[in-house]
Protein backbone atom coordinates (compact mmCIF):
# COMPACT_ATOMS: atom_id res chain seq x y z
CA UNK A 1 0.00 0.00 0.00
CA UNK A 2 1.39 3.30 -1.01
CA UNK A 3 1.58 6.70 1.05
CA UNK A 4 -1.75 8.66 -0.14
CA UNK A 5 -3.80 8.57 2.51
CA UNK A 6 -6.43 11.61 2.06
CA UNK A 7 -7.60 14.10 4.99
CA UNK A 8 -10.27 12.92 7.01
CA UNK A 9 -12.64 15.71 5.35
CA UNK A 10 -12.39 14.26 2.30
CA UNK A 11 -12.75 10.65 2.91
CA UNK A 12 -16.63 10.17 2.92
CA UNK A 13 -17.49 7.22 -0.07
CA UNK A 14 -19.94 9.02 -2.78
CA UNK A 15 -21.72 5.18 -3.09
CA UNK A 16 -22.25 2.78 -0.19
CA UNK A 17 -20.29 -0.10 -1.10
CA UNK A 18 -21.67 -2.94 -2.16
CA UNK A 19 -22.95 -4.49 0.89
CA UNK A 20 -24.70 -1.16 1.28
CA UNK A 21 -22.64 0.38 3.77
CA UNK A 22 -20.57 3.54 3.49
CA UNK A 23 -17.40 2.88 3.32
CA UNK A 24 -15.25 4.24 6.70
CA UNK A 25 -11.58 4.00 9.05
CA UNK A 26 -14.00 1.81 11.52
CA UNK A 27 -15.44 -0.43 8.84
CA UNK A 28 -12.15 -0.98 7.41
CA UNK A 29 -10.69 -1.71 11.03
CA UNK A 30 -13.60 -4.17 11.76
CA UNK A 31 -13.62 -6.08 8.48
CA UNK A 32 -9.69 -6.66 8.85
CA UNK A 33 -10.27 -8.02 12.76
CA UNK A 34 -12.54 -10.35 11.36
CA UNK A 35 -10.50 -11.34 7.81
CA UNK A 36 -7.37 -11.80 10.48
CA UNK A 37 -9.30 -14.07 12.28
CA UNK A 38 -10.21 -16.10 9.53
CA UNK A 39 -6.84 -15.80 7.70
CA UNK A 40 -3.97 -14.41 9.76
CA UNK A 41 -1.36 -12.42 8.55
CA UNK A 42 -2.45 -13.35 4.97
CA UNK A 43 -5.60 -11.05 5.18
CA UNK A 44 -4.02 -7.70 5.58
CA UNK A 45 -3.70 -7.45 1.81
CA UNK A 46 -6.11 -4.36 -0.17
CA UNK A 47 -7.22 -7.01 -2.49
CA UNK A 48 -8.77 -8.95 0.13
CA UNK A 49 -9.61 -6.14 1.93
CA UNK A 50 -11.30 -4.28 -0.97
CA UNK A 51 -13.23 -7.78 -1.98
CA UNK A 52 -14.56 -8.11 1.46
CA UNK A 53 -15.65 -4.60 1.72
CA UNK A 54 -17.18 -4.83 -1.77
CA UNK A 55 -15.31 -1.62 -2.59
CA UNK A 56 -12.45 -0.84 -5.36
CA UNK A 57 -9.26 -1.72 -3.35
CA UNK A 58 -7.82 1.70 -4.00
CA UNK A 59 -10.32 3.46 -1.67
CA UNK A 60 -8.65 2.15 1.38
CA UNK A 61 -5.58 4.46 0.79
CA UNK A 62 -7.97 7.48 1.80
CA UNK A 63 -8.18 5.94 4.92
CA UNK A 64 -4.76 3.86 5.71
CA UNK A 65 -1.33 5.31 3.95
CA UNK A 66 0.20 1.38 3.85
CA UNK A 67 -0.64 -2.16 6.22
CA UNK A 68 0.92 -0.49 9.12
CA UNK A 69 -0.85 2.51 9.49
CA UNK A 70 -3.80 -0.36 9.29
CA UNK A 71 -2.24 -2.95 11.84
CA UNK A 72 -1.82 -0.14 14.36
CA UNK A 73 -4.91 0.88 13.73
CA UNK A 74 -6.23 -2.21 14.59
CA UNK A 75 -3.80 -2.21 17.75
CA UNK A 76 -5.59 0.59 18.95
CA UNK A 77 -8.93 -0.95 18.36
CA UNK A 78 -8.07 -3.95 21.10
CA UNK A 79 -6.96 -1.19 23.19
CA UNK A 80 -10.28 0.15 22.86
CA UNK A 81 -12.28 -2.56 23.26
CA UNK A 82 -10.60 -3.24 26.21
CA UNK A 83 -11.54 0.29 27.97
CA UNK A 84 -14.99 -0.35 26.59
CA UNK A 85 -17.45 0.03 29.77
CA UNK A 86 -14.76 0.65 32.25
CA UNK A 87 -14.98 3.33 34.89
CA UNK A 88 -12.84 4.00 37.67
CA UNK A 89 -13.78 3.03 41.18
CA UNK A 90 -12.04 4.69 43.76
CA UNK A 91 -9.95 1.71 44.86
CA UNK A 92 -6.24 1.95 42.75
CA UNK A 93 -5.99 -2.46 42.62
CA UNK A 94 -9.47 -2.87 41.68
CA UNK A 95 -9.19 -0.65 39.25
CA UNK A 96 -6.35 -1.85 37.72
CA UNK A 97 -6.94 -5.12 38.05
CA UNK A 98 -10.13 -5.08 36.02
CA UNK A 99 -7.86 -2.80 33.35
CA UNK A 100 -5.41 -5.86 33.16
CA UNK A 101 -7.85 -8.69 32.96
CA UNK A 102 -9.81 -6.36 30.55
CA UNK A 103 -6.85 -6.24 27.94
CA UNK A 104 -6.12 -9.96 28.53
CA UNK A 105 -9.91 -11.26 27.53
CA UNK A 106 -9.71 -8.59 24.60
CA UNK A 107 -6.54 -10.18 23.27
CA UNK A 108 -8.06 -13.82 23.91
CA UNK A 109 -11.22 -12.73 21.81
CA UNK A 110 -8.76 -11.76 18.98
CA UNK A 111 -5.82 -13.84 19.25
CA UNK A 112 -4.61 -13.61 15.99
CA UNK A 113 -4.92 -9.83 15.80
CA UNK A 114 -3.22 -9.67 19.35
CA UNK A 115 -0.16 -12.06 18.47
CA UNK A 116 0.31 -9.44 15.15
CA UNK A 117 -0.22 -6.19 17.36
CA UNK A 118 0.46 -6.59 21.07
CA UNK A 119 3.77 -5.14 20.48
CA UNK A 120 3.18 -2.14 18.93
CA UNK A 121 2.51 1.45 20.23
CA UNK A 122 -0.19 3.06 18.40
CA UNK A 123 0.03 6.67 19.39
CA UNK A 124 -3.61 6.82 18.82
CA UNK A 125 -6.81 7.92 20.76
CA UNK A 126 -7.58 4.94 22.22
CA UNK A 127 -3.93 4.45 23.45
CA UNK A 128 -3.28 7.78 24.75
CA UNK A 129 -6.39 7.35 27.24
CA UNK A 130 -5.74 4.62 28.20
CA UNK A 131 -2.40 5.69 29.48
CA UNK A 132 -3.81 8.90 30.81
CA UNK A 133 -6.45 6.62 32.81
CA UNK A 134 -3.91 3.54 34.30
CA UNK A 135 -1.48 6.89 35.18
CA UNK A 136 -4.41 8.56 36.81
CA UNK A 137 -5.52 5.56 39.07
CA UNK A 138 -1.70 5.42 40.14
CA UNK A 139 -1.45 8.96 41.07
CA UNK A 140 -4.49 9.59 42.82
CA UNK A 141 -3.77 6.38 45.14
CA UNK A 142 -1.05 8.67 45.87
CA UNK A 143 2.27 6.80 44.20
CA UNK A 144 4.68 9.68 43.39
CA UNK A 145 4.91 10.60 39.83
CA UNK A 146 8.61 8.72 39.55
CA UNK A 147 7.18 5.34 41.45
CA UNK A 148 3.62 6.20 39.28
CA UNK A 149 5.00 5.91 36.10
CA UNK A 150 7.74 2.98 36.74
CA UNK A 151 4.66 0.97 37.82
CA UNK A 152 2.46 1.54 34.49
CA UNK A 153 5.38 0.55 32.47
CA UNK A 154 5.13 -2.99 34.51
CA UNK A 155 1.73 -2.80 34.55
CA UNK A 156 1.23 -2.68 30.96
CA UNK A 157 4.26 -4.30 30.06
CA UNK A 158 2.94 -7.62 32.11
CA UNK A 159 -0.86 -7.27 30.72
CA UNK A 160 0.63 -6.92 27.26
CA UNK A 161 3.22 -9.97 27.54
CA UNK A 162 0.82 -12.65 28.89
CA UNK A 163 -1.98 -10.95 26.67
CA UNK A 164 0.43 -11.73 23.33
CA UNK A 165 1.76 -15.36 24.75
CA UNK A 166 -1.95 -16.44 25.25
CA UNK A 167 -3.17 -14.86 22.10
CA UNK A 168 -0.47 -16.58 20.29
CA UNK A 169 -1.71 -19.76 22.04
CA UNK A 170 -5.04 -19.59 21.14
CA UNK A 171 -4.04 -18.84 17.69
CA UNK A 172 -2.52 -22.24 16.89
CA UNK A 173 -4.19 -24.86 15.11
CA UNK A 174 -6.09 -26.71 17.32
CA UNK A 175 -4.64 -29.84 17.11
CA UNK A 176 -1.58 -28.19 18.05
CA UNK A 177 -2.71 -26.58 20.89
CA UNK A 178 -4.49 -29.71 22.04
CA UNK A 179 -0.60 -31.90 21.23
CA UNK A 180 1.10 -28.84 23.67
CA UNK A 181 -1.36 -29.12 26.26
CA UNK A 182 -1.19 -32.80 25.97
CA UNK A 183 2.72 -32.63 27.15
CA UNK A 184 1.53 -32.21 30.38
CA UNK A 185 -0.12 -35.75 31.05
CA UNK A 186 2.19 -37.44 28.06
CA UNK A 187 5.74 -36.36 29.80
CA UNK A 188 5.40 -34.53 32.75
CA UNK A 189 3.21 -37.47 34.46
CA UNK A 190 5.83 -39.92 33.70
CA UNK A 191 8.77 -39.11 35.13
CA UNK A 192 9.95 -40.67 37.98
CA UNK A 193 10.55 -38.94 41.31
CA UNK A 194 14.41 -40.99 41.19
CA UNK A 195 14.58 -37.92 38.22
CA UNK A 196 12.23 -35.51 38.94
CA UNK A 197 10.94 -35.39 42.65
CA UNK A 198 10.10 -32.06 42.39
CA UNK A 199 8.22 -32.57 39.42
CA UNK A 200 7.04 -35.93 40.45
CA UNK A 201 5.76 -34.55 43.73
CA UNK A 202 3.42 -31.65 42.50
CA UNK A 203 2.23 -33.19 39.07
CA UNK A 204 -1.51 -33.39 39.65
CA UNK A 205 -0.98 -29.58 41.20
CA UNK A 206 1.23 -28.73 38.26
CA UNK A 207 -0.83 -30.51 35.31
CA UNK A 208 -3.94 -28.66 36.76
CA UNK A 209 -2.81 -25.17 37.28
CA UNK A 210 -0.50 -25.27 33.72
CA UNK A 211 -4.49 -25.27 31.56
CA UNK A 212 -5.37 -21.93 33.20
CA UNK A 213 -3.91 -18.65 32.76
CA UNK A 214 -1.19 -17.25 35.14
CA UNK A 215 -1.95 -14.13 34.19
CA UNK A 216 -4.64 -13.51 37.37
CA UNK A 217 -2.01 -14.48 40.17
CA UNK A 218 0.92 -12.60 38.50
CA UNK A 219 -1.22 -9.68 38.09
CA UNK A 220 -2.05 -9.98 42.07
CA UNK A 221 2.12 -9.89 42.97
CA UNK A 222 2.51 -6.72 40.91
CA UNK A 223 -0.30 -5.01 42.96
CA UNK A 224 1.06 -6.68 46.23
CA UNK A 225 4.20 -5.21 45.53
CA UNK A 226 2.51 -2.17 43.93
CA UNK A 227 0.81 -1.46 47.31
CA UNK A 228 3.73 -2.31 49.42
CA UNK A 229 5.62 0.50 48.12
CA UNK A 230 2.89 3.47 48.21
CA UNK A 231 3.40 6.67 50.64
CA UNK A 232 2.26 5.14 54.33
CA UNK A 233 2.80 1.57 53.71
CA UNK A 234 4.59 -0.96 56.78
CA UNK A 235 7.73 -1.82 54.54
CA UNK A 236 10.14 -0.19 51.84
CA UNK A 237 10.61 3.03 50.99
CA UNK A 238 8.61 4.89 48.63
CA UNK A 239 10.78 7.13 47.19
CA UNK A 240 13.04 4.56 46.12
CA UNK A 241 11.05 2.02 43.18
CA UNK A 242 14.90 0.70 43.13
C-alpha cells in the first residue's frame, strides 16, 4: 500500500459499497479483525480487503497510507475494546486489576490480531487514554509521579506480555494446541521422582494449574508489591522504586 492517505474531510465514499454500507476508518478496522481471524497475517492485503468490503481496493488508501498505518490501527482498536465500559472506582488495585484482565480477555477474543499487534505502540486515541487513565488511578492512590509511572510501564508491560503469549496460544491450530497441552499428562506425568521429585511430587498440582492462565495471580504480585511500596505503607521506601 502506497503513502496517499487523504484528509479525514475528504474521505466520505460518494456510493455505499456494495454491501450497502458507506465505506469508513472503523469499517475498514472491523472487516480486517474479522478477515485476520479467519486468515492471519495473509488477510491484511487491499485485495482482500477491498473484496470483502465490496469496494475498489484503492479506496482504502484514503483511509490507511500502507498495512501499518492499518495494523496499528487495529492495535488501537483492542486497546479500545478493552476500555470499553470501564470506569474507575475509587480503589487503585481494583481498578487496575479489572484494566489488566480487561486487555487480557480482549486479546483472547482476537488472538490472531493480538499475536500481530500486542507489540506495537499506536500513538492513537484509544492508546493515549488509556495511558492517561492507568497513570491517573496510580497517582491519585497517591504513588509519586517517579514510582507512578515505573509501575504503568510494569503494569502494561505484564498485561501486554501474557496478553500476546496467550493470544499466540489460542491462535494455533487446534490440534496443536491440544498436542502442547497434551505434554503435560504425556511427559510430565511420567517421570519418575528418582529424576524428577520435584516434578514428580506436585504433578496433579502442576498438570492442573498449567491449563489456566497465570496471568490472574501474577497480576495480584505486581499489585502486592505495587501497594507495598505506596506513601504510608509498613515496609520499603517509597521514594526509592529501586
Amino acid at each position: 500500500m502506497a503513502e496517499r492517505v487523504v484528509p479525514e474531510g475528504q474521505r466520505r465514499r460518494r456510493r455505499p459499497t456494495k454491501q450497502g454500507a458507506l465505506l469508513s476508518a472503523q469499517l475498514i478496522v472491523d472487516t480486517a479483525l474479522r478477515l485476520v481471524a479467519q486468515h492471519g497475517a495473509d488477510a491484511l492485503s487491499v485485495r482482500r480487503l477491498g473484496a470483502a468490503l465490496g469496494a475498489d481496493p484503492s479506496a482504502i488508501y484514503r483511509y490507511f497510507r500502507n498495512t501499518d498505518a492499518l495494523l496499528l490501527a487495529i492495535a488501537d482498536e483492542l486497546v479500545g475494546r478493552a476500555q470499553d465500559g470501564w470506569r474507575p472506582t475509587g480503589d487503585w488495585r481494583a481498578d487496575l486489576r479489572s484494566i489488566g484482565l480487561r486487555i487480557l480477555a480482549s486479546y483472547q477474543s482476537n488472538p490472531r490480531a493480538a499475536a500481530l499487534a500486542a507489540h506495537r505502540t499506536t500513538g492513537r486515541a484509544y492508546e493515549t487514554r488509556a495511558v492517561e487513565a492507568i497513570l491517573g488511578v496510580l497517582r491519585r492512590a497517591g504513588f509519586p509521579d517517579p514510582l507512578a509511572v515505573r509501575l504503568y510501564h510494569a503494569f502494561v508491560d505484564q498485561a501486554l506480555a501474557f496478553a500476546a503469549q496467550e493470544a499466540a496460544a489460542l491462535a494455533l491450530p487446534p490440534q496443536a494446541r491440544e498436542a502442547d497441552e497434551d505434554v503435560w499428562h504425556a511427559v510430565y506425568g511420567k517421570l519418575s521422582s528418582d529424576t524428577h521429585p520435584n516434578i514428580a511430587a506436585t504433578f496433579p498440582l502442576l498438570a492442573a494449574d498449567m491449563r489456566g492462565s497465570a496471568y490472574p495471580f501474577a497480576l495480584e504480585l505486581l499489585l502486592d508489591a505495587a501497594a507495598a511500596r505506596l506513601p504510608g505503607a509498613a515496609s520499603g521506601d517509597p521514594h526509592e522504586p529501586g
